[in-house]
PDB file of N, CA and C in Angstrom:
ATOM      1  N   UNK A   1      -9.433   6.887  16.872  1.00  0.00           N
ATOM      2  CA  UNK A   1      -9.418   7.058  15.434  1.00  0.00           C
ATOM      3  C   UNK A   1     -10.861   7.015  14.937  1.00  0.00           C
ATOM      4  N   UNK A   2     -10.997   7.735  14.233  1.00  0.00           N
ATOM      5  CA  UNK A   2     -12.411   8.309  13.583  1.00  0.00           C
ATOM      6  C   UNK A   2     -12.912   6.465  12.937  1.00  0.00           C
ATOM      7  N   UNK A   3     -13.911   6.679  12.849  1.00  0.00           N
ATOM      8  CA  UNK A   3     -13.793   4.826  12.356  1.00  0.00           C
ATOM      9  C   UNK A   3     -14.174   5.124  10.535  1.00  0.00           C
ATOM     10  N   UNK A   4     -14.170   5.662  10.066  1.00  0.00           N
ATOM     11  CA  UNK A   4     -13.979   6.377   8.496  1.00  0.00           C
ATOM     12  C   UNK A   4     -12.889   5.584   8.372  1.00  0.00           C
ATOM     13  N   UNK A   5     -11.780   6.680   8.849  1.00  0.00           N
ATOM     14  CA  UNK A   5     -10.470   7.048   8.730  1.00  0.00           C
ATOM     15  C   UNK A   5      -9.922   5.178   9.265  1.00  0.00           C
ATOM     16  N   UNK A   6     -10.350   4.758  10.079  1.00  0.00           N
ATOM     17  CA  UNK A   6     -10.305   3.212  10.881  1.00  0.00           C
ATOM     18  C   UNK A   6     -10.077   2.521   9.338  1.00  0.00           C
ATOM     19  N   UNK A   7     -11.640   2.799   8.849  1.00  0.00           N
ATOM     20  CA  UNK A   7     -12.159   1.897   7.524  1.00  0.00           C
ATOM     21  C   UNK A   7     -10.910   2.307   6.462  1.00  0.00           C
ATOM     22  N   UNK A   8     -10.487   3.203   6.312  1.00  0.00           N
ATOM     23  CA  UNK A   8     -10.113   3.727   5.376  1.00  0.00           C
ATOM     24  C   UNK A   8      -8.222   3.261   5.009  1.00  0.00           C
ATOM     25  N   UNK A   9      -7.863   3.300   6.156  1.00  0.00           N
ATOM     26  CA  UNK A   9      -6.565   2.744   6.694  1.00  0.00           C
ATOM     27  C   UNK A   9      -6.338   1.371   6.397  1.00  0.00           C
ATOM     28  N   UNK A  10      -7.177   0.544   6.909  1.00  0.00           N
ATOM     29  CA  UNK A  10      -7.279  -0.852   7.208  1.00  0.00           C
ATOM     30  C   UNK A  10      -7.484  -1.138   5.079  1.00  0.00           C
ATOM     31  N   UNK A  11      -8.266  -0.440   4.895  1.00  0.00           N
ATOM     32  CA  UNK A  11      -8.317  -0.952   3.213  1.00  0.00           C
ATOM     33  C   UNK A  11      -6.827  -0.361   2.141  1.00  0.00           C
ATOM     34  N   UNK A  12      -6.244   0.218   3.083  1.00  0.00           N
ATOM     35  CA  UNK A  12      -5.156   0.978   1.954  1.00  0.00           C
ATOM     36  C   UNK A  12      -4.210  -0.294   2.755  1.00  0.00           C
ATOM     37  N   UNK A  13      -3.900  -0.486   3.757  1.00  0.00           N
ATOM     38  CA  UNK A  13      -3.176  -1.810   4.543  1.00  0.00           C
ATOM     39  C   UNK A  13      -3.241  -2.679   3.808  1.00  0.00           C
ATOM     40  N   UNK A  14      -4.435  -3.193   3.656  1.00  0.00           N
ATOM     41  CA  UNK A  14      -4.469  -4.480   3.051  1.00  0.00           C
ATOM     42  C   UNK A  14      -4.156  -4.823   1.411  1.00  0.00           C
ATOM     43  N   UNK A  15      -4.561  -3.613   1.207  1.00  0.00           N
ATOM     44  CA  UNK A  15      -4.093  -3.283  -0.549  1.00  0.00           C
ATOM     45  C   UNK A  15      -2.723  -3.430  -0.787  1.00  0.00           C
ATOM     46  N   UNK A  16      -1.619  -2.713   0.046  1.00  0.00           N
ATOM     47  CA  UNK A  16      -0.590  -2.710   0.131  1.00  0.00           C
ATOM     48  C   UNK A  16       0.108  -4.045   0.199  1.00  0.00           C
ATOM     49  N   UNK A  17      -0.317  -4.476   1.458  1.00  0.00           N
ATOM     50  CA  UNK A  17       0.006  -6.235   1.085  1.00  0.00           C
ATOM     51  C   UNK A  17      -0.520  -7.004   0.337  1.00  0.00           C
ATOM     52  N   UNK A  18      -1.556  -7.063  -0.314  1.00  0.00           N
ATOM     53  CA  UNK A  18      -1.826  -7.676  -1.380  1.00  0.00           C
ATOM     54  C   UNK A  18      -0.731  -7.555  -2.395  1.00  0.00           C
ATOM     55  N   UNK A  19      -0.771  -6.666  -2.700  1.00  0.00           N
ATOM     56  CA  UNK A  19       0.689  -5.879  -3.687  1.00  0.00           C
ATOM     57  C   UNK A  19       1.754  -6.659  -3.381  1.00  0.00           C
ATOM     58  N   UNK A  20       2.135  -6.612  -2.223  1.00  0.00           N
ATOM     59  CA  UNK A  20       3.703  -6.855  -1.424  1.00  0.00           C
ATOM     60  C   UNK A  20       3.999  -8.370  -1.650  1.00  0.00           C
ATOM     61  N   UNK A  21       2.703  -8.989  -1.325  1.00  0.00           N
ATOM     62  CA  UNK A  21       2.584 -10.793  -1.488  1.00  0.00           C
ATOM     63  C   UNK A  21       2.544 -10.988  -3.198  1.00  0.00           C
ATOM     64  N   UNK A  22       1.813 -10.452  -3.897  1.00  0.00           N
ATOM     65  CA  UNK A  22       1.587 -10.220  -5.399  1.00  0.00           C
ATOM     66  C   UNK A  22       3.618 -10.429  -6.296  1.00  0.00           C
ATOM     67  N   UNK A  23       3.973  -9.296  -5.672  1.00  0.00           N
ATOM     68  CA  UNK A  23       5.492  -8.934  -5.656  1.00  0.00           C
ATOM     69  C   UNK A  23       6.313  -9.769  -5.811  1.00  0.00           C
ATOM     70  N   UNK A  24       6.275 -10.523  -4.386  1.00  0.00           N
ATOM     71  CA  UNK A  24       6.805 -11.519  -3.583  1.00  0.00           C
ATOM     72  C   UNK A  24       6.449 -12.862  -4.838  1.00  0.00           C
ATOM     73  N   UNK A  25       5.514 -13.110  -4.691  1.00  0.00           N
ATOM     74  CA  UNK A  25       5.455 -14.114  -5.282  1.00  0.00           C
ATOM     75  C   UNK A  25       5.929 -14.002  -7.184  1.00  0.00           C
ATOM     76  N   UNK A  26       5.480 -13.116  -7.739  1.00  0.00           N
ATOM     77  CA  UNK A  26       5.955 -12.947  -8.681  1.00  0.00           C
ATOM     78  C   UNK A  26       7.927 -13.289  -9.475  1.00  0.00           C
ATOM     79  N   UNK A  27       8.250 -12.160  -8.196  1.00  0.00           N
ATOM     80  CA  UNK A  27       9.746 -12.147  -7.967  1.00  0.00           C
ATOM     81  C   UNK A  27      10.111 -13.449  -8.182  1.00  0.00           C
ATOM     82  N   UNK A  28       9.535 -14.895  -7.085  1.00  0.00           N
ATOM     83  CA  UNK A  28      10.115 -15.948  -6.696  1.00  0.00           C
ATOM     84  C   UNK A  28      10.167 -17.281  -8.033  1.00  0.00           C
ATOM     85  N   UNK A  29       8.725 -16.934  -8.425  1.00  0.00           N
ATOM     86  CA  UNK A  29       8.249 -17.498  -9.524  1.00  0.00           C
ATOM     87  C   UNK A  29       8.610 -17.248 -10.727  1.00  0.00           C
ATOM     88  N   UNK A  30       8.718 -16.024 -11.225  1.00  0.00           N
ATOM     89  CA  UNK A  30       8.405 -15.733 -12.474  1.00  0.00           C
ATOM     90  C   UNK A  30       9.076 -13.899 -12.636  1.00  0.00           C
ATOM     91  N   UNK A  31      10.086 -13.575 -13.596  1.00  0.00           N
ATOM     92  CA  UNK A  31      10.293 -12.942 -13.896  1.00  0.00           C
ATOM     93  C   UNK A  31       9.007 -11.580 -14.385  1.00  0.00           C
ATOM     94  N   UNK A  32       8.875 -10.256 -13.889  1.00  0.00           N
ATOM     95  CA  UNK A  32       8.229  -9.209 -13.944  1.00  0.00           C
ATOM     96  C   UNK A  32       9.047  -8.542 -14.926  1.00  0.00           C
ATOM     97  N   UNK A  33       7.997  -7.915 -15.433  1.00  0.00           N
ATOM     98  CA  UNK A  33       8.384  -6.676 -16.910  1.00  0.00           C
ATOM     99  C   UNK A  33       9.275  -5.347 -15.977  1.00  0.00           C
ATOM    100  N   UNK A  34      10.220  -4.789 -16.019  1.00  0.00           N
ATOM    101  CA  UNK A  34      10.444  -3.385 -15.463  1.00  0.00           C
ATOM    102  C   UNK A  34       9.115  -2.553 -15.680  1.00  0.00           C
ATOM    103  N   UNK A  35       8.419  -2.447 -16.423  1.00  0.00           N
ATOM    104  CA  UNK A  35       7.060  -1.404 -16.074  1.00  0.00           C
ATOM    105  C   UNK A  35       6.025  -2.176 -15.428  1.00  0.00           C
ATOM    106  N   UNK A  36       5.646  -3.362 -15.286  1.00  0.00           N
ATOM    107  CA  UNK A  36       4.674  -3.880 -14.068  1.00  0.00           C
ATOM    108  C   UNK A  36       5.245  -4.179 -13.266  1.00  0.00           C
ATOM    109  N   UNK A  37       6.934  -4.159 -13.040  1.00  0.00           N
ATOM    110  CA  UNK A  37       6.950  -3.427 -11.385  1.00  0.00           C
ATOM    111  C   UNK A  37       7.592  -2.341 -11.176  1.00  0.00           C
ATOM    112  N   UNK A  38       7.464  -1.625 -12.100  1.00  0.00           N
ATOM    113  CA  UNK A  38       7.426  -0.207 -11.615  1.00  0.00           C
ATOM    114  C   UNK A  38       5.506   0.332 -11.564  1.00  0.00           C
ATOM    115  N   UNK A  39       4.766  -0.213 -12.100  1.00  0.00           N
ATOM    116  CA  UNK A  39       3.677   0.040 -11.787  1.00  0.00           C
ATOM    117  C   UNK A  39       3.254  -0.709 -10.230  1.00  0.00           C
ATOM    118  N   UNK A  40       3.686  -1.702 -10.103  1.00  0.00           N
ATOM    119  CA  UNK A  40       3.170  -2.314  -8.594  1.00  0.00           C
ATOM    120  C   UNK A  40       3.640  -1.225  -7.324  1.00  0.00           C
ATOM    121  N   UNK A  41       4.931  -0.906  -7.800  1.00  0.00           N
ATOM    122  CA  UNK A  41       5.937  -0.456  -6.692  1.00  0.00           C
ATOM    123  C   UNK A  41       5.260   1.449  -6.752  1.00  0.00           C
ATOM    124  N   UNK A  42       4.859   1.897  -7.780  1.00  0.00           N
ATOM    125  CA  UNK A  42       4.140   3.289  -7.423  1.00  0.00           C
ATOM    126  C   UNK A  42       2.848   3.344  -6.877  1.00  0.00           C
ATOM    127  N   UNK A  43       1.813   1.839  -7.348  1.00  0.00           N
ATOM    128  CA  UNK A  43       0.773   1.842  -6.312  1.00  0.00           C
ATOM    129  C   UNK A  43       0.856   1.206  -4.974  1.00  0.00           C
ATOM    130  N   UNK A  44       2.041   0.831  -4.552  1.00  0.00           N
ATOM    131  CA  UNK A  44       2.350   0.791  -3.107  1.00  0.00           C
ATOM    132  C   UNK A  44       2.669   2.399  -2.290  1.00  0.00           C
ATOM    133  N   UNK A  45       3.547   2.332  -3.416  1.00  0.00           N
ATOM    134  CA  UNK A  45       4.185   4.470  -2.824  1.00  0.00           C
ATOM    135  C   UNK A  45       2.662   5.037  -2.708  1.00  0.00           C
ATOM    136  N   UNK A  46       1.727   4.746  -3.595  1.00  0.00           N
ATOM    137  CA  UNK A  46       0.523   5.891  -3.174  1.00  0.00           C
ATOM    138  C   UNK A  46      -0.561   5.649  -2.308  1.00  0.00           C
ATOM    139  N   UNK A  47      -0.280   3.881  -2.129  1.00  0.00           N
ATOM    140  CA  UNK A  47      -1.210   3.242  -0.935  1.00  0.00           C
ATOM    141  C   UNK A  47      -0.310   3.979   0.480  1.00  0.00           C
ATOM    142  N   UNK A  48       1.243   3.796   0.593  1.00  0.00           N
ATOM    143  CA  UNK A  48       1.769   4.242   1.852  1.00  0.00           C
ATOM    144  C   UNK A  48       1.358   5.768   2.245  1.00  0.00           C
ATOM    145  N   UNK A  49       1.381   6.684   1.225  1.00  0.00           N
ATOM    146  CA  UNK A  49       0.889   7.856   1.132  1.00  0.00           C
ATOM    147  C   UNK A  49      -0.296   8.593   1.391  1.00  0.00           C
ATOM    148  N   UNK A  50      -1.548   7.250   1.568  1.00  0.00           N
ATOM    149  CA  UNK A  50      -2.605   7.410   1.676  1.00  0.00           C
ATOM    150  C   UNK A  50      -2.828   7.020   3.298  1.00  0.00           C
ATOM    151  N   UNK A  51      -2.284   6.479   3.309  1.00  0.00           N
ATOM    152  CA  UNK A  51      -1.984   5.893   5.079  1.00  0.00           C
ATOM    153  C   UNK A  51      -1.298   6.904   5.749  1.00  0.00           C
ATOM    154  N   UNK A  52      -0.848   7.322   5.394  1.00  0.00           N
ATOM    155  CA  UNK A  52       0.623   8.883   6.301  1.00  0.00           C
ATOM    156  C   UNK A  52      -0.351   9.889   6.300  1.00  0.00           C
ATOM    157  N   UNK A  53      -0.981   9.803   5.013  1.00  0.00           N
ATOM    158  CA  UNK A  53      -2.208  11.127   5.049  1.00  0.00           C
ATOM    159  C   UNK A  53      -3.145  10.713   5.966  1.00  0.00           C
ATOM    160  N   UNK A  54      -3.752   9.698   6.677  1.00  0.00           N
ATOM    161  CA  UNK A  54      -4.971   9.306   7.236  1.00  0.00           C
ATOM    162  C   UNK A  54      -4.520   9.158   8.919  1.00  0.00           C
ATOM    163  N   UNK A  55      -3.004   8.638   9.022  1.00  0.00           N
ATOM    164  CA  UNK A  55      -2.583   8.906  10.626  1.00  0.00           C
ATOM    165  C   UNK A  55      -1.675  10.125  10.688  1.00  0.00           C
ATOM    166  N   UNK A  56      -1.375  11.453   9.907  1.00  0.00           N
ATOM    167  CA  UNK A  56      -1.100  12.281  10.105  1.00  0.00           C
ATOM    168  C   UNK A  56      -2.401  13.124  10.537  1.00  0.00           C
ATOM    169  N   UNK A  57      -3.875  13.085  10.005  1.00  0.00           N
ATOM    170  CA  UNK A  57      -5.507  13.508  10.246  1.00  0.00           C
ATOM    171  C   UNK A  57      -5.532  13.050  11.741  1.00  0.00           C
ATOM    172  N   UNK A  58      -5.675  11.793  11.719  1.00  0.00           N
ATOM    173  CA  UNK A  58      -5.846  11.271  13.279  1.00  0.00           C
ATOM    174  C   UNK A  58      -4.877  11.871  14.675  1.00  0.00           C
ATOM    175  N   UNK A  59      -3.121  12.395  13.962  1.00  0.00           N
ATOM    176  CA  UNK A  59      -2.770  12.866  14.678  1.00  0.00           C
ATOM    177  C   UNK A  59      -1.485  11.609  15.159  1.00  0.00           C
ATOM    178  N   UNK A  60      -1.941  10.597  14.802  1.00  0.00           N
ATOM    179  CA  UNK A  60      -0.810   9.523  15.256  1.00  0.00           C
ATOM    180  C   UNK A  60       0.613   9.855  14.334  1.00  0.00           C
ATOM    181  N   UNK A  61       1.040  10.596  13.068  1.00  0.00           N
ATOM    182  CA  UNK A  61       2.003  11.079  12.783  1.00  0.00           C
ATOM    183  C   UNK A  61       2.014  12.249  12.924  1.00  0.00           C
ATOM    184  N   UNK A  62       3.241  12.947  12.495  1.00  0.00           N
ATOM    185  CA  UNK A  62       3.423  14.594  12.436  1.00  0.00           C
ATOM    186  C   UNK A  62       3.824  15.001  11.557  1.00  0.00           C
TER     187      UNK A  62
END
């Protein structure tokens, strides 16, 4: 893997779980607005999207 594409992966990863734990904890704690998590949950869809685009380049998807 190109180490760009390495860098590039690894920061949309971690974004994603940030989000996911963000979520998580929110959920457990404290009631979320329907539009800040529908805003959390579309910048996960475009972090996963950014990742499919970067190992579909590398060739590890199809």
């Amino acid at each position: 893997m190109k180490e760009t594409n390495l860098k590039l992966a690894q920061k949309d990863i971690d974004e994603a779980l940030s989000v996911i734990e963000s979520m998580e904890e929110s959920l457990t704690t404290q009631s979320l607005s329907k539009d800040t998590l529908k805003e959390k949950f579309v910048f996960l869809a475009e972090k996963v999207q950014q990742l499919e685009s970067i190992l579909k380049e590398e060739g590890i998807l199809e």
